[in-house]
C-alpha atoms as a PDB file:
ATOM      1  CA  UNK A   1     -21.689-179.637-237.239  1.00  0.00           C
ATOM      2  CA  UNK A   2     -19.981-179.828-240.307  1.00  0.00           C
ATOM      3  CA  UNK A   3     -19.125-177.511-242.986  1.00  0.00           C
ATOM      4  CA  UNK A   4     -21.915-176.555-244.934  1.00  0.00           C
ATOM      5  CA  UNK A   5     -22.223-175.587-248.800  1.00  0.00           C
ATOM      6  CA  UNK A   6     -25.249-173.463-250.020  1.00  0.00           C
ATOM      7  CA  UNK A   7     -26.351-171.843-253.480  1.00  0.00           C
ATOM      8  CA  UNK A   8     -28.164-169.044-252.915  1.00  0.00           C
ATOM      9  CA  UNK A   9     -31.485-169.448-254.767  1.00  0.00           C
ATOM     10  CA  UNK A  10     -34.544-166.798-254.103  1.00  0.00           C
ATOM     11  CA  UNK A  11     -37.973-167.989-252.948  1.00  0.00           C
ATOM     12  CA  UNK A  12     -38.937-167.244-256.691  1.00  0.00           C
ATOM     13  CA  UNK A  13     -36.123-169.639-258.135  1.00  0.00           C
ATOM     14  CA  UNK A  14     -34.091-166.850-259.134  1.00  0.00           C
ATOM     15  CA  UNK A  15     -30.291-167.745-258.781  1.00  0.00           C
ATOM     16  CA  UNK A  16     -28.273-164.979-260.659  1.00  0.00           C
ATOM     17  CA  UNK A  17     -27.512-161.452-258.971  1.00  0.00           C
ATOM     18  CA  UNK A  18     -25.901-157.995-259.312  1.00  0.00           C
ATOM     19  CA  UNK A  19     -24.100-157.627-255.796  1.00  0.00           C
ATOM     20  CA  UNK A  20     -23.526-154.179-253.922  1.00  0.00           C
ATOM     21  CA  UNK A  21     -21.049-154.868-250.751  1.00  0.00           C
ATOM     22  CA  UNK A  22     -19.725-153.165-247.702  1.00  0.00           C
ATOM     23  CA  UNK A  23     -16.620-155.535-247.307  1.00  0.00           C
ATOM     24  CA  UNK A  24     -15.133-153.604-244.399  1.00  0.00           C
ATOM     25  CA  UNK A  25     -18.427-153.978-242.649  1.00  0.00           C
ATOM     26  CA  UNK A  26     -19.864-157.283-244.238  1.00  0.00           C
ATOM     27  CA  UNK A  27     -23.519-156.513-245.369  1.00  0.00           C
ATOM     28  CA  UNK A  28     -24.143-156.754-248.902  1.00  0.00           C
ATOM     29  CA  UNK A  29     -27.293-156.332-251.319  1.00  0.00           C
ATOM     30  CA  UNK A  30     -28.334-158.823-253.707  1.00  0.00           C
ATOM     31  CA  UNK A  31     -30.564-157.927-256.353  1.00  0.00           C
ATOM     32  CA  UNK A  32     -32.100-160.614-258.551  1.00  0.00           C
ATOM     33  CA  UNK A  33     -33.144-160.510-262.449  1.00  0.00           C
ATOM     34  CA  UNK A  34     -36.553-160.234-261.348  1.00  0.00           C
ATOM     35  CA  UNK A  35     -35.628-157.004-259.687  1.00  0.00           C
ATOM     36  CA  UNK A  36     -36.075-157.725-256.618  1.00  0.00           C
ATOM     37  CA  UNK A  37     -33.318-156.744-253.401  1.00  0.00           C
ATOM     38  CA  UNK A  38     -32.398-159.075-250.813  1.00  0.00           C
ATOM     39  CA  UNK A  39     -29.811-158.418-247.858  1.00  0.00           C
ATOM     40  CA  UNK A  40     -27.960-160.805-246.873  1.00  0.00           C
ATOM     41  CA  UNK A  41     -28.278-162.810-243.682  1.00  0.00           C
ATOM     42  CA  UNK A  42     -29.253-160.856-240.490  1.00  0.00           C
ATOM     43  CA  UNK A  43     -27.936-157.432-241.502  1.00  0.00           C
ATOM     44  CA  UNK A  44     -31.234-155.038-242.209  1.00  0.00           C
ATOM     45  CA  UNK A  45     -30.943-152.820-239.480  1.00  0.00           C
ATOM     46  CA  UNK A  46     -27.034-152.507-239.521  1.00  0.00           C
ATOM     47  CA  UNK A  47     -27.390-151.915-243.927  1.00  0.00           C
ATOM     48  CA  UNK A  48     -29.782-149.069-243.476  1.00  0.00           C
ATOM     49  CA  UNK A  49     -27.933-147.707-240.318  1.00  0.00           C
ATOM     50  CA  UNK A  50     -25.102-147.417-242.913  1.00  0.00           C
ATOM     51  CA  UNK A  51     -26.547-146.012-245.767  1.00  0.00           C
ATOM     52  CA  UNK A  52     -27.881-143.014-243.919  1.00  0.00           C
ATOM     53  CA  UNK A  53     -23.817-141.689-243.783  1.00  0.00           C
ATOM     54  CA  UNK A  54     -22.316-143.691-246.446  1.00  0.00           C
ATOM     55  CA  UNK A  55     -22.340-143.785-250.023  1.00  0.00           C
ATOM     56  CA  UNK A  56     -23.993-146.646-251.496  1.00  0.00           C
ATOM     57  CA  UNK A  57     -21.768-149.377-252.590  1.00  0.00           C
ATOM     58  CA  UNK A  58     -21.243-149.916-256.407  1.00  0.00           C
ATOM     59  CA  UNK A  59     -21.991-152.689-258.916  1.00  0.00           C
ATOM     60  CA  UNK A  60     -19.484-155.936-257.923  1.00  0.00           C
ATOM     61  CA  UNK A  61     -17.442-156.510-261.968  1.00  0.00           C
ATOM     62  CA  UNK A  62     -15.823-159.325-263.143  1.00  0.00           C
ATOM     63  CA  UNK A  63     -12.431-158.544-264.235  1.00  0.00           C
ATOM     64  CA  UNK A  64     -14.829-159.535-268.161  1.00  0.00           C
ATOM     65  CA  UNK A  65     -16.982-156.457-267.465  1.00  0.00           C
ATOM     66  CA  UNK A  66     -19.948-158.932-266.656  1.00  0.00           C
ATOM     67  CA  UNK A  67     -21.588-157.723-263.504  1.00  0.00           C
ATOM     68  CA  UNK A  68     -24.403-160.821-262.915  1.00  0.00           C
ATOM     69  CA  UNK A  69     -23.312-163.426-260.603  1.00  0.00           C
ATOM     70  CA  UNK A  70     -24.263-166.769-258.613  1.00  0.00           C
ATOM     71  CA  UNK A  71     -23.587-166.914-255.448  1.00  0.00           C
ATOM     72  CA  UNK A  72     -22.857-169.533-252.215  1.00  0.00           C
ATOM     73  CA  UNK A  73     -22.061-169.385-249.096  1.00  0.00           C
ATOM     74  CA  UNK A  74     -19.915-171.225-246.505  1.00  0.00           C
ATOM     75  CA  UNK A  75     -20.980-171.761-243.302  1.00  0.00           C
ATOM     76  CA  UNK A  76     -18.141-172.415-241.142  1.00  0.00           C
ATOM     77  CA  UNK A  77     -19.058-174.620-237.914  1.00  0.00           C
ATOM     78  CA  UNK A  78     -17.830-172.980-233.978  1.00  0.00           C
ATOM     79  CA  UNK A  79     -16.108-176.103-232.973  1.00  0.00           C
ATOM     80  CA  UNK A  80     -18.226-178.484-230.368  1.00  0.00           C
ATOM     81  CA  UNK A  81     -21.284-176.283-230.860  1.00  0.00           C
ATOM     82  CA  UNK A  82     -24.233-176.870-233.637  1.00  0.00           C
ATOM     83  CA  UNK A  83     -23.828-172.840-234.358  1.00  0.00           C
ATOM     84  CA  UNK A  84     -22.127-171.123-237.648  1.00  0.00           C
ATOM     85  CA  UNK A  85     -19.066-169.097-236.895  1.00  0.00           C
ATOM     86  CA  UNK A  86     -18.026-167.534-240.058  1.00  0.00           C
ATOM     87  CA  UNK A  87     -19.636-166.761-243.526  1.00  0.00           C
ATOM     88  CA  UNK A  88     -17.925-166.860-246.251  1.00  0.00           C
ATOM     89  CA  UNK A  89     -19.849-165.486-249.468  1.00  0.00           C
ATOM     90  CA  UNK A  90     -18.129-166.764-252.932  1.00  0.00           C
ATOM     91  CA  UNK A  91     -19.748-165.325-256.423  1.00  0.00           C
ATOM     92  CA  UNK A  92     -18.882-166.485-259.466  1.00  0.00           C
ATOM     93  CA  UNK A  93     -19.118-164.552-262.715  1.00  0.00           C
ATOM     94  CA  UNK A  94     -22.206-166.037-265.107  1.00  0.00           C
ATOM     95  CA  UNK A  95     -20.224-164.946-268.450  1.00  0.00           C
ATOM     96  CA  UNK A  96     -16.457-166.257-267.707  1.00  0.00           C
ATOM     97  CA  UNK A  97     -17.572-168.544-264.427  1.00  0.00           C
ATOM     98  CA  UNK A  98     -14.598-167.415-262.341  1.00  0.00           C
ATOM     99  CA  UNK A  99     -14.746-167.542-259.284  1.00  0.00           C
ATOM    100  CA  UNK A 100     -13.981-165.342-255.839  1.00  0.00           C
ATOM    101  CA  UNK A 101     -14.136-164.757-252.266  1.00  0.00           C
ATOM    102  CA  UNK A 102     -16.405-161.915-252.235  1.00  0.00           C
ATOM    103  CA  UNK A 103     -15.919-161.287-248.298  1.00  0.00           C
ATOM    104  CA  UNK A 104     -16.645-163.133-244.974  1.00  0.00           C
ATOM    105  CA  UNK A 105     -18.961-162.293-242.369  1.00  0.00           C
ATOM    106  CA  UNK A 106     -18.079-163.280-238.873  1.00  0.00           C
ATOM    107  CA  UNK A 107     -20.957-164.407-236.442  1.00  0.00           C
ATOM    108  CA  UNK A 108     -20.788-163.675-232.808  1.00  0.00           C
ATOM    109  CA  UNK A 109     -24.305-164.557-230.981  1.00  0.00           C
ATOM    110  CA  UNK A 110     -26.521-167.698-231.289  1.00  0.00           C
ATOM    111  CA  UNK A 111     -28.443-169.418-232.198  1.00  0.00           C
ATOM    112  CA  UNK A 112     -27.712-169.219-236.181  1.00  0.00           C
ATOM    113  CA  UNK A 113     -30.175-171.622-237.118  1.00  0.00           C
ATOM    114  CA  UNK A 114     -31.627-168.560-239.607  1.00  0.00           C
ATOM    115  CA  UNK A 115     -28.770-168.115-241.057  1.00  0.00           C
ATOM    116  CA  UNK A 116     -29.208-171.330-242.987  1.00  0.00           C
ATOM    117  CA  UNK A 117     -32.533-171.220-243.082  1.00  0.00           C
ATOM    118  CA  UNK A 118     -32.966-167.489-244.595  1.00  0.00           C
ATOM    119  CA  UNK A 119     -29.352-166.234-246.044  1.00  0.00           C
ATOM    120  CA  UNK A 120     -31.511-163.822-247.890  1.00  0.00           C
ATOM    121  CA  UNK A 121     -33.892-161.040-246.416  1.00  0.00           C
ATOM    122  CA  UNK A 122     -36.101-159.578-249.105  1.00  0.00           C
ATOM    123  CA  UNK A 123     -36.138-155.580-248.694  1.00  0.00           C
ATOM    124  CA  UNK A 124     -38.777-154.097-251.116  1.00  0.00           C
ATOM    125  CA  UNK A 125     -36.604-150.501-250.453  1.00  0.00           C
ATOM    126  CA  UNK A 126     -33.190-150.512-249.272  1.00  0.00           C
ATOM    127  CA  UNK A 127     -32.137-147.129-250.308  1.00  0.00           C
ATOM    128  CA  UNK A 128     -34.398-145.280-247.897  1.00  0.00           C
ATOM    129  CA  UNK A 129     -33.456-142.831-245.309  1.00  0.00           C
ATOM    130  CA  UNK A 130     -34.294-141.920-242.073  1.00  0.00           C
ATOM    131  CA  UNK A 131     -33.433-139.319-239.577  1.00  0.00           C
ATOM    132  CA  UNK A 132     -30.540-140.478-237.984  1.00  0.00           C
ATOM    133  CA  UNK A 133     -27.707-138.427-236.097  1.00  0.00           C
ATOM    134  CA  UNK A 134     -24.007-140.006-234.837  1.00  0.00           C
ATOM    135  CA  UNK A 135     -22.443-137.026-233.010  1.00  0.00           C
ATOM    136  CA  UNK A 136     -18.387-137.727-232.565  1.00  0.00           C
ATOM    137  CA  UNK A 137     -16.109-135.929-229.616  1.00  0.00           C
ATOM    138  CA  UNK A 138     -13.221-136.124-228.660  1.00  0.00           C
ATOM    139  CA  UNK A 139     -13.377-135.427-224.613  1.00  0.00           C
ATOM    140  CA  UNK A 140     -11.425-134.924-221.486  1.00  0.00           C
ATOM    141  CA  UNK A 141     -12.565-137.793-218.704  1.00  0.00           C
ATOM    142  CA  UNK A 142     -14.218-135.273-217.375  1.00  0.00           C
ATOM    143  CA  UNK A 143     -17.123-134.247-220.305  1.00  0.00           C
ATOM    144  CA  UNK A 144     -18.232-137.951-219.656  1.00  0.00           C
ATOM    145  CA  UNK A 145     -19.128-137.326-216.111  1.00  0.00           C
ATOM    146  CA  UNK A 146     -20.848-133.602-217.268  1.00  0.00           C
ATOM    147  CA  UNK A 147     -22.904-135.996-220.175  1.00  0.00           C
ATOM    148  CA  UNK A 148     -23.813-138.379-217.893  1.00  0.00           C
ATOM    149  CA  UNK A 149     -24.974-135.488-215.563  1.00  0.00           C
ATOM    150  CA  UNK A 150     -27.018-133.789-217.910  1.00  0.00           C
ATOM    151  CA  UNK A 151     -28.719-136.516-218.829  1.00  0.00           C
ATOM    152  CA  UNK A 152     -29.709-137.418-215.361  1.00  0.00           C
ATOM    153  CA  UNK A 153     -30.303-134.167-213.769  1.00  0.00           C
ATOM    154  CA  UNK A 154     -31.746-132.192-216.144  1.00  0.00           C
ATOM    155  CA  UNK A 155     -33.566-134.643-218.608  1.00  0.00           C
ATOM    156  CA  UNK A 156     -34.025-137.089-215.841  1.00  0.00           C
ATOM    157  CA  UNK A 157     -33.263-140.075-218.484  1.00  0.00           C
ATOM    158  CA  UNK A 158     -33.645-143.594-216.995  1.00  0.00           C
ATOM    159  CA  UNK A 159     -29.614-145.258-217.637  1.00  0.00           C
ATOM    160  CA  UNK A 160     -28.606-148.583-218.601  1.00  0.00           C
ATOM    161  CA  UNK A 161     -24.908-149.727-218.769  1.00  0.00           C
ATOM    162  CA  UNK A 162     -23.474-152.448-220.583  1.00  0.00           C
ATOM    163  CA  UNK A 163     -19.961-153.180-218.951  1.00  0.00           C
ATOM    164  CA  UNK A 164     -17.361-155.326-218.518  1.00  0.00           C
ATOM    165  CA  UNK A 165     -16.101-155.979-214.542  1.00  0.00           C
ATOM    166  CA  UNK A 166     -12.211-156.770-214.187  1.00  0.00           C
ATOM    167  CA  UNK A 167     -12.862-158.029-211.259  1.00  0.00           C
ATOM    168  CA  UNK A 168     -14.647-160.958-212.468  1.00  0.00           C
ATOM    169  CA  UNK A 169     -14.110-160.808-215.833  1.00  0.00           C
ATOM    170  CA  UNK A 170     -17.480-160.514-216.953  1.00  0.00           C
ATOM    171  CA  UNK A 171     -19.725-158.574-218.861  1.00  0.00           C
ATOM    172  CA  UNK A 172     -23.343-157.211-217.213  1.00  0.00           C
ATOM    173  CA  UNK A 173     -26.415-155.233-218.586  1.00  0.00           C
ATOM    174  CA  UNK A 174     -28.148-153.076-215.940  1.00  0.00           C
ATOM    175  CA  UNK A 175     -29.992-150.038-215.153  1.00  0.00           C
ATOM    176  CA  UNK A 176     -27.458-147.784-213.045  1.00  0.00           C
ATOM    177  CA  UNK A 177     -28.116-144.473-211.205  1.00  0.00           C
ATOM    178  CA  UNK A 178     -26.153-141.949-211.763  1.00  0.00           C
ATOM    179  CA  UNK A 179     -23.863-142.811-208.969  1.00  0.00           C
ATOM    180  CA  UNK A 180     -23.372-146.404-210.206  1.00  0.00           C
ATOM    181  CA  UNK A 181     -23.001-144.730-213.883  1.00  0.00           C
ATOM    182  CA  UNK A 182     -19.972-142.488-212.417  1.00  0.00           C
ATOM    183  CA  UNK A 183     -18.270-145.546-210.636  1.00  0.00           C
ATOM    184  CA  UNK A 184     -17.970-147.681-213.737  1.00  0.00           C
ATOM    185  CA  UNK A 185     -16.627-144.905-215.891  1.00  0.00           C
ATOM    186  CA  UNK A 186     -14.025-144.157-213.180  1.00  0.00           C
ATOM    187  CA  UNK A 187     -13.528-147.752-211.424  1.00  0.00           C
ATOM    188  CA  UNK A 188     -11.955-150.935-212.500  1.00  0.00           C
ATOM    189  CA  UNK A 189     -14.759-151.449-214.966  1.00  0.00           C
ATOM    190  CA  UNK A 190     -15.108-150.759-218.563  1.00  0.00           C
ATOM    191  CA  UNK A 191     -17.997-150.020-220.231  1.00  0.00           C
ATOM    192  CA  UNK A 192     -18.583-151.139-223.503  1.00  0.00           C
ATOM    193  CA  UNK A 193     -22.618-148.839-224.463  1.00  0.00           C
ATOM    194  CA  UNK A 194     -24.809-146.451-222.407  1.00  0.00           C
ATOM    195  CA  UNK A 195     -27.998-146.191-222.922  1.00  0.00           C
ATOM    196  CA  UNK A 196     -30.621-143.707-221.974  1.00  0.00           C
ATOM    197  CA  UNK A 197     -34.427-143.907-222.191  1.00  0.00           C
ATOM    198  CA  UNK A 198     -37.731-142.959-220.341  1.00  0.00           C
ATOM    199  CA  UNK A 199     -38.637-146.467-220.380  1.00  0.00           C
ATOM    200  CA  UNK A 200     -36.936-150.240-220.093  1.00  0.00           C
ATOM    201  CA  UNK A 201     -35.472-150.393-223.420  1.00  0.00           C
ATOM    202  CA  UNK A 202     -36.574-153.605-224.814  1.00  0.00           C
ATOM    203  CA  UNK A 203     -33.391-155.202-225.902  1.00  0.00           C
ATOM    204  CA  UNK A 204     -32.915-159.122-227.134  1.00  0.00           C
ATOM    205  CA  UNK A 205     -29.642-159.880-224.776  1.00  0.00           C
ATOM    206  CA  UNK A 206     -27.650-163.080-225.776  1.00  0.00           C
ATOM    207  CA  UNK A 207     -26.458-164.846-223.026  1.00  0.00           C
ATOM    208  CA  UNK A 208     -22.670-166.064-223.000  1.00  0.00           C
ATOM    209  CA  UNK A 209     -20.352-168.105-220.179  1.00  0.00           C
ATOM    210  CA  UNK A 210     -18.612-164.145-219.772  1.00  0.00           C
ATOM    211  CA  UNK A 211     -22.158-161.831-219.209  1.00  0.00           C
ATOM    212  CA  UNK A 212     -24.816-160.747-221.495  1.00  0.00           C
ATOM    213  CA  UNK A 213     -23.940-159.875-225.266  1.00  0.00           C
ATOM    214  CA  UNK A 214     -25.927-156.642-226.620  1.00  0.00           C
ATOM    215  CA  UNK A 215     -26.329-156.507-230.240  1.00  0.00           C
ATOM    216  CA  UNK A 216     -25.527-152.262-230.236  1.00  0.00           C
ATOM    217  CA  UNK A 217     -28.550-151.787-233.219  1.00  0.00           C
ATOM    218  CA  UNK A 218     -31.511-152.475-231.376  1.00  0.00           C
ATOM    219  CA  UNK A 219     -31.674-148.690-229.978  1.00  0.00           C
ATOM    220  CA  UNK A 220     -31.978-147.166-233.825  1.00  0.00           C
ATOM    221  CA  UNK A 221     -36.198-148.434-233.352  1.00  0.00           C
ATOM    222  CA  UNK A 222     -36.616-147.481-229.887  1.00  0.00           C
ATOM    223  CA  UNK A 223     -36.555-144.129-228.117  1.00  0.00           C
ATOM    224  CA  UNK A 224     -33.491-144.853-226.990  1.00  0.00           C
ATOM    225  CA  UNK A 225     -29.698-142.443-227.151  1.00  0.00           C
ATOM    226  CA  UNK A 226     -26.949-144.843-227.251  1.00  0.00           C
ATOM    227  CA  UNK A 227     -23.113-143.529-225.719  1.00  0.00           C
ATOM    228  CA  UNK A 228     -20.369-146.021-227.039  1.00  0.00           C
ATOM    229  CA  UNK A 229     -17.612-146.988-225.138  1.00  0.00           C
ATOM    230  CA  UNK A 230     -14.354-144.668-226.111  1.00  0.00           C
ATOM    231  CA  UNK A 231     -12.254-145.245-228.960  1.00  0.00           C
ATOM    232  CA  UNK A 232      -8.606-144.868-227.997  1.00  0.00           C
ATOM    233  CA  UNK A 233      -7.115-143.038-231.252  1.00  0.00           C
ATOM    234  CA  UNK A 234      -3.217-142.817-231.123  1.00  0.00           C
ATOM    235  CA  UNK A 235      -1.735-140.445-233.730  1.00  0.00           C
ATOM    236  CA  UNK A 236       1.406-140.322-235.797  1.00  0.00           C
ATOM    237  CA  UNK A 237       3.072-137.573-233.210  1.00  0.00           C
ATOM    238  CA  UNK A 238       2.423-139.841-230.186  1.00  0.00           C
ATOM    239  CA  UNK A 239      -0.853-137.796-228.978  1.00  0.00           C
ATOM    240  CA  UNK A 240      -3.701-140.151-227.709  1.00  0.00           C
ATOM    241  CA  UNK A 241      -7.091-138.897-227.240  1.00  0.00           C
ATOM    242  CA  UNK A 242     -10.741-140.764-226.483  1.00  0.00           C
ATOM    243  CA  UNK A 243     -13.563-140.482-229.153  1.00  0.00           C
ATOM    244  CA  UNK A 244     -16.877-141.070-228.096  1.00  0.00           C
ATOM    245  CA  UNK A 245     -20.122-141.587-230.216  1.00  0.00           C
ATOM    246  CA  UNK A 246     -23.619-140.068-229.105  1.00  0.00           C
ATOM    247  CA  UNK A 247     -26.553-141.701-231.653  1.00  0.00           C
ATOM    248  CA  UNK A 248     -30.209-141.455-231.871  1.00  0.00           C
ATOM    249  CA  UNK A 249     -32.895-141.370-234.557  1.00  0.00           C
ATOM    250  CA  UNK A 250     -36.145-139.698-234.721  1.00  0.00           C
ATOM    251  CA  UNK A 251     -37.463-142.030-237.655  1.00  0.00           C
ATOM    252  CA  UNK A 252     -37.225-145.627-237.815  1.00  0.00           C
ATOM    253  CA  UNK A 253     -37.672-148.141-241.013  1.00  0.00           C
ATOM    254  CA  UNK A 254     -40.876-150.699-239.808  1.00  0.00           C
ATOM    255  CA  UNK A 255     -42.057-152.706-242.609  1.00  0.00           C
ATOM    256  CA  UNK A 256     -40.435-151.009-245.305  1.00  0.00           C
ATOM    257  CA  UNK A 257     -41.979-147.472-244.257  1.00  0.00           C
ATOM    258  CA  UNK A 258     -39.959-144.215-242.303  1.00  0.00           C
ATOM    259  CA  UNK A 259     -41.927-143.954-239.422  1.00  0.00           C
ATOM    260  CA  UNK A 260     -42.354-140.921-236.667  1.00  0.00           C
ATOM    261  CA  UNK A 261     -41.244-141.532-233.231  1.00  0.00           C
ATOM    262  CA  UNK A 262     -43.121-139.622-230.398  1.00  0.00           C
ATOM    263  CA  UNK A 263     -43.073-135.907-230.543  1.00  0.00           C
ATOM    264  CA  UNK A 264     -41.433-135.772-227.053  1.00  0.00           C
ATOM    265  CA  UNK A 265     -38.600-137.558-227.692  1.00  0.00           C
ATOM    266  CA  UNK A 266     -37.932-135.224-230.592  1.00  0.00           C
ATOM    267  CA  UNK A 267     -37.703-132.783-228.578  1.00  0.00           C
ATOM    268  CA  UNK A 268     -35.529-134.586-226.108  1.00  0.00           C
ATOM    269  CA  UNK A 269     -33.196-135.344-228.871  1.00  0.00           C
ATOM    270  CA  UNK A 270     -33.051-131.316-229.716  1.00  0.00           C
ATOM    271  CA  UNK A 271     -32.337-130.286-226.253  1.00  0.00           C
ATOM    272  CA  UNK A 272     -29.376-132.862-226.323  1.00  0.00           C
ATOM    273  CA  UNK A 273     -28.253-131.436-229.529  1.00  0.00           C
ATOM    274  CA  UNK A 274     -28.364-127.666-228.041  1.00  0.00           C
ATOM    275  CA  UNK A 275     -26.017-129.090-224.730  1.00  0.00           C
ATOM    276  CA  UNK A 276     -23.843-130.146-227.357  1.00  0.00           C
ATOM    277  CA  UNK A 277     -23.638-127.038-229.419  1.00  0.00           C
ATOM    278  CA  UNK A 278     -23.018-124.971-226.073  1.00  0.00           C
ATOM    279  CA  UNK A 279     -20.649-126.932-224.620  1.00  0.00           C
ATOM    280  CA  UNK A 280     -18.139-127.856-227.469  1.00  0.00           C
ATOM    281  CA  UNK A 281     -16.781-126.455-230.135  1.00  0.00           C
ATOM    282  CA  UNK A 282     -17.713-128.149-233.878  1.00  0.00           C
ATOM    283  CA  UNK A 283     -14.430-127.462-235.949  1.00  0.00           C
ATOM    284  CA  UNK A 284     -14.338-130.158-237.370  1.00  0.00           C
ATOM    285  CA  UNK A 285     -17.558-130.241-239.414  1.00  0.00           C
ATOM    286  CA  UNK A 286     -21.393-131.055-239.071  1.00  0.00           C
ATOM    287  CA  UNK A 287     -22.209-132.825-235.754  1.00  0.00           C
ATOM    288  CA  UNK A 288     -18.466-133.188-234.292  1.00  0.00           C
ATOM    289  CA  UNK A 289     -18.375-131.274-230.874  1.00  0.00           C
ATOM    290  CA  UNK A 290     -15.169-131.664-229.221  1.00  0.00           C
ATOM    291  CA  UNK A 291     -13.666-130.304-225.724  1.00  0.00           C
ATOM    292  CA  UNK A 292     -11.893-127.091-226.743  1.00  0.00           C
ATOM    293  CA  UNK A 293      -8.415-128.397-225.158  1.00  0.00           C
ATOM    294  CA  UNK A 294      -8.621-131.906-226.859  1.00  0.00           C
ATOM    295  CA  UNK A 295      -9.697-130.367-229.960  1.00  0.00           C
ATOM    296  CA  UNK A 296      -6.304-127.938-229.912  1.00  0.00           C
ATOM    297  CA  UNK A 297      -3.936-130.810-228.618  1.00  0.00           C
ATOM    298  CA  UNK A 298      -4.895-133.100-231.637  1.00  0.00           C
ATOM    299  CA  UNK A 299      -5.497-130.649-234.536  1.00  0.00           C
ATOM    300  CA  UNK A 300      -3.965-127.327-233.133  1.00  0.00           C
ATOM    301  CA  UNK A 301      -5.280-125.347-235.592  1.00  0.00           C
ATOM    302  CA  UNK A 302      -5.823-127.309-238.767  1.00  0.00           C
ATOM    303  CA  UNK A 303      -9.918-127.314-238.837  1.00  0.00           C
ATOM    304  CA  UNK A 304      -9.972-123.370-237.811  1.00  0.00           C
ATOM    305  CA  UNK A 305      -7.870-122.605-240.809  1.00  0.00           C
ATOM    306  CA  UNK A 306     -10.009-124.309-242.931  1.00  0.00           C
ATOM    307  CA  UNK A 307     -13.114-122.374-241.371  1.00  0.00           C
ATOM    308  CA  UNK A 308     -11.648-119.043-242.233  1.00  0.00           C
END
């Protein structure tokens, strides 16, 4: 495949936009002088996971003031493959015509066929909001194990582990008992998402030479509470400590709406939220529960202070 030059042109024929970005996380909104909003390529579901915590993006200005733009993209070919590896979105300004890199957008699945074929998405509302919670902690090895625990023993959650096996270098998607779930956490494995649900989550998994590839959004519609891998965060005094992410969502966007998940995994999702609360303190702010000890070694008592 070679490289490939398109200008971005809506079903309707429209062709100039006023452009909201996420650079740092490559999603953008387009909205047309008809009014209508259009995200760009496959990134829906990661644009309104964002917005939930995020402030929405501002107006992209020429350095003329003029904030109406046309856009193209670059599709950049993976070598010996007929799939896109890279995005590159340039805008030029419809008063002065210069032009710019607006940002790129790496792609790391196939097939990207759709990417061609639909660079735009039309969203009728992409300001809406939905009940969505990220708790962050910093733990101890050790609140892991009690997490994973909990969630077998007392909720009696089905798990499923995406990991990645040193042994053979390879990355696998399975459901794990709780056994199998305390052996990759504490083996010569590393695993990169739990997830825990009643039922088979019904995940699209992408198939690559090294093990299955999990797009990590596909939970956010399902009653499903995703546990990321550990962030390794190294601060300015030497200290090193492990922050993990516990998400789920109550509400989901389907077809432009918020819709209800089921009442009893509401109240699945509150019971997981009390553990938390009992368990760890939340200096920091809203939804950050951290072991006490980790909490003091990183912070001492900076968040405490602020609290009094």
């Amino acid at each position: 495949m070679q490289l490939l030059s398109k200008d971005i042109i809506t079903k309707d024929g429209e062709k100039k936009f006023q452009i909201r970005i996420m650079k740092d996380e490559a999603v953008g909104l387009f909205t047309a002088a008809d009014n209508k909003n259009y995200l760009i390529l496959d990134s829906a579901d990661y644009w309104f996971d964002l917005i939930q915590t995020r402030k929405t993006p501002g107006l992209t200005k020429c350095k003329c003031k003029n904030e109406w733009f046309f856009v193209r993209f670059d599709y950049i070919p993976r070598k010996d493959t007929p799939d896109i590896k890279q995005v590159n979105v340039a805008i030029s300004c419809t008063q002065c015509q210069l032009e710019k890199k607006a940002m790129s957008v790496d792609i790391d699945y196939s097939p990207t066929d759709q990417l061609i074929d639909e660079p735009l998405i039309f969203c009728e509302q992409p300001f809406l909001k939905y009940n969505l919670t990220s708790i962050s902690s910093y733990w101890a090895h050790n609140d892991l194990k009690r997490f994973i625990s909990f969630m077998a023993e007392e909720l009696h959650f089905n798990m499923y582990c995406w990991f990645w096996r040193n042994a053979d270098k390879k990355r696998y998607f399975e459901q794990v008992s709780q056994e199998k779930a305390t052996e990759i956490i504490t083996a010569n494995h590393r695993y990169l998402d739990f997830y825990f649900s009643r039922s088979a989550p019904d995940f699209k998994i992408d198939q690559h030479k090294d093990g299955p590839y999990v797009k990590s959004d596909q939970w956010q519609t399902q009653e499903v509470i995703r546990l990321s891998g550990p962030n390794s965060i190294m601060y300015d005094d030497g200290k090193t400590a492990l922050l993990f992410y516990t998400s789920y969502s109550t509400q989901f966007i389907d077809e432009g709406k918020v819709t209800d998940k089921s009442a009893e995994f509401t109240h699945d999702t509150t019971r997981i939220h009390q553990w938390f609360k009992q368990h760890f303190v939340e200096a920091r702010g809203k939804d950050c529960f951290d072991n006490a000890e980790e909490h003091t070694k990183i912070f001492k008592d900076k968040f405490l202070k602020n609290k009094s």
